[in-house]
Protein backbone atom coordinates (compact mmCIF):
# COMPACT_ATOMS: atom_id res chain seq x y z
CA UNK A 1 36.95 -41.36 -56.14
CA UNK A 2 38.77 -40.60 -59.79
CA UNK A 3 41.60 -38.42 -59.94
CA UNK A 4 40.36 -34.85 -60.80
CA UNK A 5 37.83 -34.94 -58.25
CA UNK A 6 41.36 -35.71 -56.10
CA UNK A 7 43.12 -32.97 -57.30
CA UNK A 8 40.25 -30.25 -57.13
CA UNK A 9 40.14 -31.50 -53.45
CA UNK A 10 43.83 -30.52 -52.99
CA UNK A 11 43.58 -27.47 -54.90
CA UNK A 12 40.59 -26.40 -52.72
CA UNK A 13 42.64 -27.51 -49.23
CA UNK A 14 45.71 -24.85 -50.93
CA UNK A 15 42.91 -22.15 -51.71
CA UNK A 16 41.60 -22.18 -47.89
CA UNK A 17 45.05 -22.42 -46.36
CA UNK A 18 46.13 -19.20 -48.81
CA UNK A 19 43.58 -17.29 -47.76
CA UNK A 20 44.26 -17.92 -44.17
CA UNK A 21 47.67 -16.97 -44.60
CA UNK A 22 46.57 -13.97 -46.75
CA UNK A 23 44.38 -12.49 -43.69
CA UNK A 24 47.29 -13.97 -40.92
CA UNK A 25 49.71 -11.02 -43.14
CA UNK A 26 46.38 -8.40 -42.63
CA UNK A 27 46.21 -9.13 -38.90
CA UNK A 28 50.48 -9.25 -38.96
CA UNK A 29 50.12 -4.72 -39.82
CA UNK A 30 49.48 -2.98 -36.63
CA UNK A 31 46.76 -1.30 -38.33
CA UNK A 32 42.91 -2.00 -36.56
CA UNK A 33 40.92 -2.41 -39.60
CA UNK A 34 37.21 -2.65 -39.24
CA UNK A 35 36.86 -6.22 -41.08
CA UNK A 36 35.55 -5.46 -44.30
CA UNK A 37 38.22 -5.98 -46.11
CA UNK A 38 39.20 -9.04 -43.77
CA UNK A 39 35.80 -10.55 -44.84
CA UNK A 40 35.49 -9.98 -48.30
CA UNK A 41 39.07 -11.94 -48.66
CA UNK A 42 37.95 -14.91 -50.72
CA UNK A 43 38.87 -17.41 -53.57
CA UNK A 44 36.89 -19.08 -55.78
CA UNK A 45 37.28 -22.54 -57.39
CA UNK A 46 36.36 -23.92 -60.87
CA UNK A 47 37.66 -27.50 -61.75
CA UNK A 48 41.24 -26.96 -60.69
CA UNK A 49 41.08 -23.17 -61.57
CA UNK A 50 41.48 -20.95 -58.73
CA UNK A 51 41.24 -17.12 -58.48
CA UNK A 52 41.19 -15.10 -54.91
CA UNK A 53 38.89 -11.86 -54.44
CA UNK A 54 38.77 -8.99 -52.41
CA UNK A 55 36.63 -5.54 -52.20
CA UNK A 56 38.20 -3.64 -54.62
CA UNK A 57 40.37 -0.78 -52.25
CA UNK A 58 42.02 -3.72 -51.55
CA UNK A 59 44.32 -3.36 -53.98
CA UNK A 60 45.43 0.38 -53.44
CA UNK A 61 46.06 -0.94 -49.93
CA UNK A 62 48.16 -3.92 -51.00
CA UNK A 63 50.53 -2.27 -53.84
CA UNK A 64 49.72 1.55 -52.35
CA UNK A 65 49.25 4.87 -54.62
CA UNK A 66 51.67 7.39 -55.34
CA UNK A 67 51.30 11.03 -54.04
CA UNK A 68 51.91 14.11 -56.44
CA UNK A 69 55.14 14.25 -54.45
CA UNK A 70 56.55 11.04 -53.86
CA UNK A 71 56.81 8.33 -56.84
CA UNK A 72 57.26 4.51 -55.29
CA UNK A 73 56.60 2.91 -58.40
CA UNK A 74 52.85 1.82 -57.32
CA UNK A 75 50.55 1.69 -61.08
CA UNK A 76 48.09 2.95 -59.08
CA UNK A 77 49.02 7.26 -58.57
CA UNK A 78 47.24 10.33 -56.94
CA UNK A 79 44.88 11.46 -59.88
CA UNK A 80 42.08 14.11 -58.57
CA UNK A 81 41.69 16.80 -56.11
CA UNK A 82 41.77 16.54 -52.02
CA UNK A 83 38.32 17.44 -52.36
CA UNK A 84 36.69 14.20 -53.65
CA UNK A 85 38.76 11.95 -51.40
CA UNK A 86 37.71 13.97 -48.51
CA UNK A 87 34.41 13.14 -49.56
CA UNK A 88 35.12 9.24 -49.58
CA UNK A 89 37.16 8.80 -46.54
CA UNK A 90 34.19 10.77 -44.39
CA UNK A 91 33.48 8.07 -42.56
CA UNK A 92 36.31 6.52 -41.96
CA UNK A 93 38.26 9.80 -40.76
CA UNK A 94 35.23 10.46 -38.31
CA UNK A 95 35.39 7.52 -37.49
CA UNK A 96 39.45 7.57 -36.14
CA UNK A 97 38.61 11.48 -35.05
CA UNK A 98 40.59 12.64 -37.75
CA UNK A 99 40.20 15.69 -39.97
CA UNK A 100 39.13 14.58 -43.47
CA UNK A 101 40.97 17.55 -45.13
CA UNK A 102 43.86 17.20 -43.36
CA UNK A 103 44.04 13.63 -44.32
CA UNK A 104 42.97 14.37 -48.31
CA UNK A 105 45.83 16.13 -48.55
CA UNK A 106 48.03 14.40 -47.08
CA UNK A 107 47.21 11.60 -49.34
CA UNK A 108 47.34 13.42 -52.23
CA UNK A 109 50.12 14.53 -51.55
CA UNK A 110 51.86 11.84 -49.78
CA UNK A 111 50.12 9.01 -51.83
CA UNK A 112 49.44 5.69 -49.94
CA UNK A 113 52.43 3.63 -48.63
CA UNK A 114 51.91 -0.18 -49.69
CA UNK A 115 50.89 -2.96 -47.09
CA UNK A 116 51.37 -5.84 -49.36
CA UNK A 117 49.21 -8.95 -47.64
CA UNK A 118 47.55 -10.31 -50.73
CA UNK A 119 49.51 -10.26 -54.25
CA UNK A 120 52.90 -10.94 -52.35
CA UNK A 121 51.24 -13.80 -50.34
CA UNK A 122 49.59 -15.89 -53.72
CA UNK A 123 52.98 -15.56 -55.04
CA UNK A 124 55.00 -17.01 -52.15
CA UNK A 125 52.25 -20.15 -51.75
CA UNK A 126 52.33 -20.98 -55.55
CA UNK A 127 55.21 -23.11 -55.26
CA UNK A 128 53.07 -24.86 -52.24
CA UNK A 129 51.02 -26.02 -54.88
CA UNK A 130 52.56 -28.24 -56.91
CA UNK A 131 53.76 -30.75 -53.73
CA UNK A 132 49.85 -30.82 -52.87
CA UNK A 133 48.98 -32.11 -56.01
CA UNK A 134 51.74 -34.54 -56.50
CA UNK A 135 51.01 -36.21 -53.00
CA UNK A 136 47.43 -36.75 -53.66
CA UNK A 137 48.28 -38.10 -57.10
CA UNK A 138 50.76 -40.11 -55.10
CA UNK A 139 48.01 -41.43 -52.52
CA UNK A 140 45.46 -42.30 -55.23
CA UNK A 141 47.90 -44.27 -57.28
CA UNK A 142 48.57 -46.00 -54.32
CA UNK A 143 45.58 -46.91 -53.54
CA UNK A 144 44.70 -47.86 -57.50
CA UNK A 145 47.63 -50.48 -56.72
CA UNK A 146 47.00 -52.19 -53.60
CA UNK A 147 43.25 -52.57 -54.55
CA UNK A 148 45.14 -55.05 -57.33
């Protein structure tokens, strides 16, 4: 085996194990989400390049959105009326036997507080990467020598 295919390998084992740990911080909220955003959590490997995915409202769940009221430095802020996010969080309000209204405004006025599980999680495991790679450069240099 050469030594790219080696370290895609050990990229790919620090991809899976970083999205484990991303959904172990989603399960870690007491929050009982429904799983779609559990199982569109994802990464996606090219060569050594690695990015991660998720379904988009992913993100306004992991850095949160700022109310008209209350500013927590989120880039992501309240822009709209209650009406149209009544409209989107239907379902999921029925769903919890909530009233939508009451929850639109709340939201916009409230904003969303953040949950951070993926952005915060990537950035903790990127110095994980670095050992990976050097031990499996280690182990096939070792092996390139004792086949001498």
């Amino acid at each position: 085996m050469d030594l790219k295919k080696i370290i895609e390998e050990a990229s790919d084992k620090w991809g899976r194990e970083t999205v484990a740990a991303i959904l172990k911080k989603i399960d870690s909220y007491p929050i009982k989400f429904e799983g779609t955003l559990r199982r569109s959590i994802s990464y996606e490997q090219e060569g050594t390049d690695i990015s991660f995915n998720m379904a988009d409202y992913g993100k306004f769940i992991d850095e949160g959105v700022d109310g008209t009221k209350i500013k927590r430095g989120s880039q992501y802020s309240f822009k709209g009326n209650y009406k149209a996010t009544a409209y989107f969080i239907k379902d999921w309000a029925l769903s919890k036997g909530l009233n939508r209204w009451a929850v639109a405004r709340t939201i916009q006025k409230k904003g969303i507080k953040p949950r951070p599980f993926f952005t915060s999680v990537i950035e903790k495991r990127v110095p994980d990467l670095e050992p990976i790679i050097s031990k499996a450069v280690e182990d096939y240099i070792s092996s390139k020598l004792s086949e001498e």
